[in-house]
PDB file of N, CA and C in Angstrom:
ATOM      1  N   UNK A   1       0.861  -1.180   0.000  1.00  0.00           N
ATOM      2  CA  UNK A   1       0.000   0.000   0.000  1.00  0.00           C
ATOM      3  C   UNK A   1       0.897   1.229   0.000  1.00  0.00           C
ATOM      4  N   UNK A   2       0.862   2.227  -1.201  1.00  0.00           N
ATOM      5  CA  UNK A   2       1.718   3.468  -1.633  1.00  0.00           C
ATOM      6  C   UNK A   2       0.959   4.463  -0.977  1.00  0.00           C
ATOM      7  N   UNK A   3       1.450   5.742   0.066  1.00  0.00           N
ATOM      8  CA  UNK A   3       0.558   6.477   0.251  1.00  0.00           C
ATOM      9  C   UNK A   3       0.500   7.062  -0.387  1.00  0.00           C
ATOM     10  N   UNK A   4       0.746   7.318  -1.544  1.00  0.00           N
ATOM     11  CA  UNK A   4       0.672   7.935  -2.859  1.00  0.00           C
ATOM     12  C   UNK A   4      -0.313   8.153  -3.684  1.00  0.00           C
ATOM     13  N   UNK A   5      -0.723   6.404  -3.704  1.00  0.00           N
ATOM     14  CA  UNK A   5      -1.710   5.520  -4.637  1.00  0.00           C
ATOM     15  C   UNK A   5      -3.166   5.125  -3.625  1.00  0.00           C
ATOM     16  N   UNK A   6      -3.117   5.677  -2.335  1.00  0.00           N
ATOM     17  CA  UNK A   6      -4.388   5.016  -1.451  1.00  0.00           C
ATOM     18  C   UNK A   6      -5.300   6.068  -1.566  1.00  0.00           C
ATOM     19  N   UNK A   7      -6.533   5.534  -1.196  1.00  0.00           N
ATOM     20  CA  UNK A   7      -7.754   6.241  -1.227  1.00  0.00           C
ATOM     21  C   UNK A   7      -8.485   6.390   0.121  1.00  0.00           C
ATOM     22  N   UNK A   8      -9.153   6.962   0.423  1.00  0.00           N
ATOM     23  CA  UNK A   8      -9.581   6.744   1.548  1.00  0.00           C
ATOM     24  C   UNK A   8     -10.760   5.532   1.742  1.00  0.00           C
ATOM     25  N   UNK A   9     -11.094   4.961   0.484  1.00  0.00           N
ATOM     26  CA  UNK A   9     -12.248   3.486   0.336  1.00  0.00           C
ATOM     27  C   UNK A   9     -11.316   2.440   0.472  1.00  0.00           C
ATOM     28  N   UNK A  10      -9.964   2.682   0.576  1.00  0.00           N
ATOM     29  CA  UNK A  10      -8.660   2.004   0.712  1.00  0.00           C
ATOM     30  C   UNK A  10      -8.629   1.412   1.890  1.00  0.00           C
ATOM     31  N   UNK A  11      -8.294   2.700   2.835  1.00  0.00           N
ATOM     32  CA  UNK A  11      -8.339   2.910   4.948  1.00  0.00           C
ATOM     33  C   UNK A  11      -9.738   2.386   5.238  1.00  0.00           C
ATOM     34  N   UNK A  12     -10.528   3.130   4.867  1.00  0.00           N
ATOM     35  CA  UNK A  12     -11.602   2.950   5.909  1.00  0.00           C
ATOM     36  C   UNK A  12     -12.799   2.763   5.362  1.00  0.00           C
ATOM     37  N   UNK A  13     -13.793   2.713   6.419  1.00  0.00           N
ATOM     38  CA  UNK A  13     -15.326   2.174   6.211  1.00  0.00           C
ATOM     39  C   UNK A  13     -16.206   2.350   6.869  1.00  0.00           C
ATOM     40  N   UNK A  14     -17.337   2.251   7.113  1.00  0.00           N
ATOM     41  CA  UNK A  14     -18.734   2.601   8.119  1.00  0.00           C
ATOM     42  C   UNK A  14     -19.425   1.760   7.860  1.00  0.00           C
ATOM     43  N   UNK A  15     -20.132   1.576   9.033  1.00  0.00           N
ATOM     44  CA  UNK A  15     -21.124   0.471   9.231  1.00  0.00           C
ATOM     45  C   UNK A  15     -21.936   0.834  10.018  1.00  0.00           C
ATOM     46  N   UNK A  16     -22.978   0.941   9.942  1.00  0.00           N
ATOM     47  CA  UNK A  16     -23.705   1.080  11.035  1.00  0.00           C
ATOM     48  C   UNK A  16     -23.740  -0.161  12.725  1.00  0.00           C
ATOM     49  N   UNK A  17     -23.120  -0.947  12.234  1.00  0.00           N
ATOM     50  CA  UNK A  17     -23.276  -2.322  13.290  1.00  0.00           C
ATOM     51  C   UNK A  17     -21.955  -2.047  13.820  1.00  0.00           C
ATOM     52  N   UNK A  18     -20.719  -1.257  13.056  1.00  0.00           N
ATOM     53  CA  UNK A  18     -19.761  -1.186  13.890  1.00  0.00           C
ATOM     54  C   UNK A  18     -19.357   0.359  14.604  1.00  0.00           C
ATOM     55  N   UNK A  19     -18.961   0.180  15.791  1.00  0.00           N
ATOM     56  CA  UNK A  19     -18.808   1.772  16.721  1.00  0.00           C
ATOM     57  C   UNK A  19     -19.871   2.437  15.961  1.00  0.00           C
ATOM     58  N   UNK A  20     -21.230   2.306  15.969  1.00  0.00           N
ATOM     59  CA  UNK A  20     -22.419   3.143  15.520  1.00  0.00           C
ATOM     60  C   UNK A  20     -22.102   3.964  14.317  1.00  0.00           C
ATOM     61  N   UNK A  21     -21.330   3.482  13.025  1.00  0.00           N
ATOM     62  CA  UNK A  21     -21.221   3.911  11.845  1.00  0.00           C
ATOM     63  C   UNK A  21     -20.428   4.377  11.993  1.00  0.00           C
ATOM     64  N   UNK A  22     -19.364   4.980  13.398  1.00  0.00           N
ATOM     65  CA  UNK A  22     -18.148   5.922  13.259  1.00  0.00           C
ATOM     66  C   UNK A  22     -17.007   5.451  11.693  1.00  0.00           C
ATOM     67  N   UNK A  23     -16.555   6.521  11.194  1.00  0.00           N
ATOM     68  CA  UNK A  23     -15.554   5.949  10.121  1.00  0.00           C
ATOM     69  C   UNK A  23     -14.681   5.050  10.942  1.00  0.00           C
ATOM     70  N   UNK A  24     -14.041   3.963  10.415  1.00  0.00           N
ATOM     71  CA  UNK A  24     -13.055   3.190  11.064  1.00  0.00           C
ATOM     72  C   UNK A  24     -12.402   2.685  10.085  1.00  0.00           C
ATOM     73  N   UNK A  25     -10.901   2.219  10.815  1.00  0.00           N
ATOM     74  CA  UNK A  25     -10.149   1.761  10.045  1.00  0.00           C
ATOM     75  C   UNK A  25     -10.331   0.501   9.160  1.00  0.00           C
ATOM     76  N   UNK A  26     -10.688  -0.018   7.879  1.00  0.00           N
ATOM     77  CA  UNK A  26     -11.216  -1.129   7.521  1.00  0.00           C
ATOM     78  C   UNK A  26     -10.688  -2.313   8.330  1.00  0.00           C
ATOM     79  N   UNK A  27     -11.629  -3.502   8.207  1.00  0.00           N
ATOM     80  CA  UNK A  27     -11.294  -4.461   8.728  1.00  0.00           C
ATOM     81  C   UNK A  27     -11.262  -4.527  10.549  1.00  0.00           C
ATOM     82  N   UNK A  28     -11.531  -3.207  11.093  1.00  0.00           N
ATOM     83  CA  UNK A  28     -11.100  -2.707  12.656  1.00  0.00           C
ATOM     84  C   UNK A  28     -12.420  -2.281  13.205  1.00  0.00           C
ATOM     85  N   UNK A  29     -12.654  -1.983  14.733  1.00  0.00           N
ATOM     86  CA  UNK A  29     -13.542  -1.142  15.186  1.00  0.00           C
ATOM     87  C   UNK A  29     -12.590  -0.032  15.805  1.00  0.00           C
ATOM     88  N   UNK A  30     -11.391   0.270  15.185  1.00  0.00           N
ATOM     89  CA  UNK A  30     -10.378   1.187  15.538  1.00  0.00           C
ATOM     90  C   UNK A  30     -11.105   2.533  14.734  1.00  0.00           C
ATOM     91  N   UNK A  31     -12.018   3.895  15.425  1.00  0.00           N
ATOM     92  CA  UNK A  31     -11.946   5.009  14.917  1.00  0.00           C
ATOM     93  C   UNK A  31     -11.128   5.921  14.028  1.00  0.00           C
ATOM     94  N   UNK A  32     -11.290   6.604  13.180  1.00  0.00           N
ATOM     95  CA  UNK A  32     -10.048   7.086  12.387  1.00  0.00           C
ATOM     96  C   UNK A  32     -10.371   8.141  13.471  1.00  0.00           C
ATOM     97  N   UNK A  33     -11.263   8.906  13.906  1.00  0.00           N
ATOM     98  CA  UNK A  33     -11.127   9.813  14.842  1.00  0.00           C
ATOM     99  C   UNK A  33     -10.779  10.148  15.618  1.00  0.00           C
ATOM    100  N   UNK A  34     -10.420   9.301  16.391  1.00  0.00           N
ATOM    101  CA  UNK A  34      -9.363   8.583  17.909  1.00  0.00           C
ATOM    102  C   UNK A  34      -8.260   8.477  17.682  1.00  0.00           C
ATOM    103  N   UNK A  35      -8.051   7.691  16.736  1.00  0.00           N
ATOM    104  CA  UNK A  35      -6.688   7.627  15.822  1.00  0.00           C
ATOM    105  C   UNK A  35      -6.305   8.988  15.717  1.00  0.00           C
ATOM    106  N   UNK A  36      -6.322   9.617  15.037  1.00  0.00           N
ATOM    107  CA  UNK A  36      -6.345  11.087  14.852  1.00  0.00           C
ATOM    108  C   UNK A  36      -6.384  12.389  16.068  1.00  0.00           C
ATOM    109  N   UNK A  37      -7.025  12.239  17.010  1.00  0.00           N
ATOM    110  CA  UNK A  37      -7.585  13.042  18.003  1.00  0.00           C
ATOM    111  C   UNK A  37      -6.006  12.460  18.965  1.00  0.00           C
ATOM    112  N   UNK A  38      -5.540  11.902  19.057  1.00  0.00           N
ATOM    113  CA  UNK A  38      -4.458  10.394  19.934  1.00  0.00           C
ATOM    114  C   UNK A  38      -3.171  11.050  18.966  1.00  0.00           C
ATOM    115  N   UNK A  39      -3.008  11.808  17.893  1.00  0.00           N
ATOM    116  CA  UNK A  39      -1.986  11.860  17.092  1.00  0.00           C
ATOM    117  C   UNK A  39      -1.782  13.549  17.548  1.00  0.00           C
ATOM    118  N   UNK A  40      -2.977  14.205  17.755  1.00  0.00           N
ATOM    119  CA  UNK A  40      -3.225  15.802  18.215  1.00  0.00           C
ATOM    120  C   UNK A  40      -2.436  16.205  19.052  1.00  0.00           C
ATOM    121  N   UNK A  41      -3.263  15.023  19.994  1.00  0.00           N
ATOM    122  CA  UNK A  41      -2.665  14.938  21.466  1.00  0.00           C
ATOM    123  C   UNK A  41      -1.320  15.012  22.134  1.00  0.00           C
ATOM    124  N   UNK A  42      -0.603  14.478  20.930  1.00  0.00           N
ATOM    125  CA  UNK A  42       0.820  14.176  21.092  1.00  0.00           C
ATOM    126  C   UNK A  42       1.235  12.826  21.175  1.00  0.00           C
ATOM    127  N   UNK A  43       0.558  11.927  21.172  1.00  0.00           N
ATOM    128  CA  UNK A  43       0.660  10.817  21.120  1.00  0.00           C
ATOM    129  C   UNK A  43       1.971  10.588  19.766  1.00  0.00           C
ATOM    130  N   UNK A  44       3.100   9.563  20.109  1.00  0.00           N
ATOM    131  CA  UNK A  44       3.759   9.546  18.555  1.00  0.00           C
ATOM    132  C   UNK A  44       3.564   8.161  18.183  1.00  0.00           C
ATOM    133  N   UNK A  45       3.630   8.062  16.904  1.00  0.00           N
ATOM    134  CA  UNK A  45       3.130   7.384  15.897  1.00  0.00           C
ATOM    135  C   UNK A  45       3.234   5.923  16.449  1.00  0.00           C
ATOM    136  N   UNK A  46       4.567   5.332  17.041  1.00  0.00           N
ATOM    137  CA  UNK A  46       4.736   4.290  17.755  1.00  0.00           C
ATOM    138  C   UNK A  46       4.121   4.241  18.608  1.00  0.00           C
ATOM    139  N   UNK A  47       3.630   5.447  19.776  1.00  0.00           N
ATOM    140  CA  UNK A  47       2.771   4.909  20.636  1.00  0.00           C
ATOM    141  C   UNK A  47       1.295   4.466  20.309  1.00  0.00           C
ATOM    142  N   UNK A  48       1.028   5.098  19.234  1.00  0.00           N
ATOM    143  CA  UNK A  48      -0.407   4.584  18.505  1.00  0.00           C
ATOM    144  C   UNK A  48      -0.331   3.556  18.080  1.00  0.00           C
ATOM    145  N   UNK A  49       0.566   3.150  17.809  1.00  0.00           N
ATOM    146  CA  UNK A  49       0.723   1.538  17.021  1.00  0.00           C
ATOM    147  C   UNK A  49       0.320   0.781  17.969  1.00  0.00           C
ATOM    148  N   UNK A  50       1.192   1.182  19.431  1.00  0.00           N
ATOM    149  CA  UNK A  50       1.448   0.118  20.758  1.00  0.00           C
ATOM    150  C   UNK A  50      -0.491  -0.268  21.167  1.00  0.00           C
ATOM    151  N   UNK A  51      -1.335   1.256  20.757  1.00  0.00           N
ATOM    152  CA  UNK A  51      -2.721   0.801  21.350  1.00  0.00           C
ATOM    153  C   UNK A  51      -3.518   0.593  20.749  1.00  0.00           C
ATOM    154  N   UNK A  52      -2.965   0.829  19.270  1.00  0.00           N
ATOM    155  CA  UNK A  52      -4.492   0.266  17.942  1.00  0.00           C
ATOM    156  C   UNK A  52      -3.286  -0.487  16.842  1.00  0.00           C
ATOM    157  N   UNK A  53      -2.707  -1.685  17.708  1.00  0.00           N
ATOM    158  CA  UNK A  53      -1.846  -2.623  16.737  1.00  0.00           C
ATOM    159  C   UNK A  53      -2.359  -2.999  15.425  1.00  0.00           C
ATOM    160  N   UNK A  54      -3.392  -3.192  15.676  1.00  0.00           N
ATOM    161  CA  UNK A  54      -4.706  -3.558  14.372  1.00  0.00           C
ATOM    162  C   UNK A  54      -4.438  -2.286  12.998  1.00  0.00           C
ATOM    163  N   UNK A  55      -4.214  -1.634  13.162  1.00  0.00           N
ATOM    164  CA  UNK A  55      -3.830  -0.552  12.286  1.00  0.00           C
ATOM    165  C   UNK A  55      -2.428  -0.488  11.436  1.00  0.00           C
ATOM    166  N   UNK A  56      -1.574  -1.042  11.925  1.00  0.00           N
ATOM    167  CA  UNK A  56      -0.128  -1.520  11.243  1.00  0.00           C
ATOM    168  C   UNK A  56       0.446  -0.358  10.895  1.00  0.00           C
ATOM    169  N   UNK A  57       1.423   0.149  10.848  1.00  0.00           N
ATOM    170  CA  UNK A  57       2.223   1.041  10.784  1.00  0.00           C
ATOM    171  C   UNK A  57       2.167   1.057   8.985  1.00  0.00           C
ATOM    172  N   UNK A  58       1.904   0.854   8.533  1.00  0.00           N
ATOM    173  CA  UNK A  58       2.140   0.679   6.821  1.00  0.00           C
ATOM    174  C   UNK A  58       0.353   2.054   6.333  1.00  0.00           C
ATOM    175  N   UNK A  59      -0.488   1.076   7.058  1.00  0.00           N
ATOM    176  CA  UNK A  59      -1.814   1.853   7.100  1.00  0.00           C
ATOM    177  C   UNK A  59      -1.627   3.284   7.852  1.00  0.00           C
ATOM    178  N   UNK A  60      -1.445   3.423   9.293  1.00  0.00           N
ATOM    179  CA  UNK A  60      -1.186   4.285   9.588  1.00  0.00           C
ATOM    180  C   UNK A  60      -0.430   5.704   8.975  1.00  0.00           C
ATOM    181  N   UNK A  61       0.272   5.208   8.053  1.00  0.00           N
ATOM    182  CA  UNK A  61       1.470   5.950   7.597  1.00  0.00           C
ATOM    183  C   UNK A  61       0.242   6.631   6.654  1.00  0.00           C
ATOM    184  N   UNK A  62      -0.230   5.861   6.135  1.00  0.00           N
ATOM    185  CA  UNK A  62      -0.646   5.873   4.678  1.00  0.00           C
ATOM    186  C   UNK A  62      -2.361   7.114   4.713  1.00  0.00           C
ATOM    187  N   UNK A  63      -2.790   6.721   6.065  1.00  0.00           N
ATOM    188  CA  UNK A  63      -3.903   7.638   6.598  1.00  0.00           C
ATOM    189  C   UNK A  63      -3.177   9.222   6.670  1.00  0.00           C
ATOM    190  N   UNK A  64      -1.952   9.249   7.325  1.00  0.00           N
ATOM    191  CA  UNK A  64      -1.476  10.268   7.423  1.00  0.00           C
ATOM    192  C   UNK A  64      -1.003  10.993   6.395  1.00  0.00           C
ATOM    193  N   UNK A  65      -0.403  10.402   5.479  1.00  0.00           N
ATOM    194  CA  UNK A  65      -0.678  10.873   4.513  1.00  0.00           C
ATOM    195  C   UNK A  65      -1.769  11.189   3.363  1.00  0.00           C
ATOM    196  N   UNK A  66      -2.322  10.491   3.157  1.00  0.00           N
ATOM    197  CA  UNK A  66      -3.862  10.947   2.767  1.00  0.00           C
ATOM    198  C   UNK A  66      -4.170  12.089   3.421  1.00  0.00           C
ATOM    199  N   UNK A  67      -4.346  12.249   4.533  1.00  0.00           N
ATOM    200  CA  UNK A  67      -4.945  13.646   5.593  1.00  0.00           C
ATOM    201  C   UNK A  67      -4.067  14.710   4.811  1.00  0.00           C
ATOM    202  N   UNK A  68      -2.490  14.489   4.859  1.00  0.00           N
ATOM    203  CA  UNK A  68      -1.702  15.765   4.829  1.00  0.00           C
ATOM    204  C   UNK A  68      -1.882  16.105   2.674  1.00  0.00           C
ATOM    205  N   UNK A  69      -2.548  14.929   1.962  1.00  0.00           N
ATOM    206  CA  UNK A  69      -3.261  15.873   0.729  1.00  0.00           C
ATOM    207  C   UNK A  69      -4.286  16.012   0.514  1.00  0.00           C
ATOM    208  N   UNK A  70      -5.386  16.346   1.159  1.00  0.00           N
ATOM    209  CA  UNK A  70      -6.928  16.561   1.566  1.00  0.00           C
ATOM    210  C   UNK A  70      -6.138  17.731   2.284  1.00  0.00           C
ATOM    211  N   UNK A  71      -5.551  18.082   3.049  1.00  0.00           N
ATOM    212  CA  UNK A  71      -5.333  19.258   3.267  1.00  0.00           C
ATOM    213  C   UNK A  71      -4.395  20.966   2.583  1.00  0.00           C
ATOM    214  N   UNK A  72      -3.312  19.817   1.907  1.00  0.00           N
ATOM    215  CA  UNK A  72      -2.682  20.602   0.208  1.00  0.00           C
ATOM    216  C   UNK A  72      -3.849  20.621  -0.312  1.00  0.00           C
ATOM    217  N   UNK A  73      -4.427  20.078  -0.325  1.00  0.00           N
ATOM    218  CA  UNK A  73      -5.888  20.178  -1.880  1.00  0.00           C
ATOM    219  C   UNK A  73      -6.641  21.186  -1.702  1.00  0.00           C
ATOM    220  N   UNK A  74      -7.173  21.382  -0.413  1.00  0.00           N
ATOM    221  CA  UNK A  74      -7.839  22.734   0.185  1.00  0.00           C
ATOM    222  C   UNK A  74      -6.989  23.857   0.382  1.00  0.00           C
ATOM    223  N   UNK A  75      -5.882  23.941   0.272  1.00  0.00           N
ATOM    224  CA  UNK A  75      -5.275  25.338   0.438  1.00  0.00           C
ATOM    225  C   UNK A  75      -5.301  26.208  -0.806  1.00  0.00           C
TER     226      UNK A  75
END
Protein backbone atom coordinates (compact mmCIF):
# COMPACT_ATOMS: atom_id res chain seq x y z
CA UNK A 1 0.00 0.00 0.00
CA UNK A 2 1.72 3.47 -1.63
CA UNK A 3 0.56 6.48 0.25
CA UNK A 4 0.67 7.94 -2.86
CA UNK A 5 -1.71 5.52 -4.64
CA UNK A 6 -4.39 5.02 -1.45
CA UNK A 7 -7.75 6.24 -1.23
CA UNK A 8 -9.58 6.74 1.55
CA UNK A 9 -12.25 3.49 0.34
CA UNK A 10 -8.66 2.00 0.71
CA UNK A 11 -8.34 2.91 4.95
CA UNK A 12 -11.60 2.95 5.91
CA UNK A 13 -15.33 2.17 6.21
CA UNK A 14 -18.73 2.60 8.12
CA UNK A 15 -21.12 0.47 9.23
CA UNK A 16 -23.70 1.08 11.03
CA UNK A 17 -23.28 -2.32 13.29
CA UNK A 18 -19.76 -1.19 13.89
CA UNK A 19 -18.81 1.77 16.72
CA UNK A 20 -22.42 3.14 15.52
CA UNK A 21 -21.22 3.91 11.85
CA UNK A 22 -18.15 5.92 13.26
CA UNK A 23 -15.55 5.95 10.12
CA UNK A 24 -13.06 3.19 11.06
CA UNK A 25 -10.15 1.76 10.05
CA UNK A 26 -11.22 -1.13 7.52
CA UNK A 27 -11.29 -4.46 8.73
CA UNK A 28 -11.10 -2.71 12.66
CA UNK A 29 -13.54 -1.14 15.19
CA UNK A 30 -10.38 1.19 15.54
CA UNK A 31 -11.95 5.01 14.92
CA UNK A 32 -10.05 7.09 12.39
CA UNK A 33 -11.13 9.81 14.84
CA UNK A 34 -9.36 8.58 17.91
CA UNK A 35 -6.69 7.63 15.82
CA UNK A 36 -6.34 11.09 14.85
CA UNK A 37 -7.58 13.04 18.00
CA UNK A 38 -4.46 10.39 19.93
CA UNK A 39 -1.99 11.86 17.09
CA UNK A 40 -3.22 15.80 18.21
CA UNK A 41 -2.67 14.94 21.47
CA UNK A 42 0.82 14.18 21.09
CA UNK A 43 0.66 10.82 21.12
CA UNK A 44 3.76 9.55 18.56
CA UNK A 45 3.13 7.38 15.90
CA UNK A 46 4.74 4.29 17.75
CA UNK A 47 2.77 4.91 20.64
CA UNK A 48 -0.41 4.58 18.51
CA UNK A 49 0.72 1.54 17.02
CA UNK A 50 1.45 0.12 20.76
CA UNK A 51 -2.72 0.80 21.35
CA UNK A 52 -4.49 0.27 17.94
CA UNK A 53 -1.85 -2.62 16.74
CA UNK A 54 -4.71 -3.56 14.37
CA UNK A 55 -3.83 -0.55 12.29
CA UNK A 56 -0.13 -1.52 11.24
CA UNK A 57 2.22 1.04 10.78
CA UNK A 58 2.14 0.68 6.82
CA UNK A 59 -1.81 1.85 7.10
CA UNK A 60 -1.19 4.28 9.59
CA UNK A 61 1.47 5.95 7.60
CA UNK A 62 -0.65 5.87 4.68
CA UNK A 63 -3.90 7.64 6.60
CA UNK A 64 -1.48 10.27 7.42
CA UNK A 65 -0.68 10.87 4.51
CA UNK A 66 -3.86 10.95 2.77
CA UNK A 67 -4.94 13.65 5.59
CA UNK A 68 -1.70 15.76 4.83
CA UNK A 69 -3.26 15.87 0.73
CA UNK A 70 -6.93 16.56 1.57
CA UNK A 71 -5.33 19.26 3.27
CA UNK A 72 -2.68 20.60 0.21
CA UNK A 73 -5.89 20.18 -1.88
CA UNK A 74 -7.84 22.73 0.18
CA UNK A 75 -5.28 25.34 0.44
Amino acid sequence: MSGADVTEKDLFESNPDIVSGALVFKGTRIPVEAFFENLAAGLSLDELLRNYPAVGRERAEAAIMLAAKKFRAAA
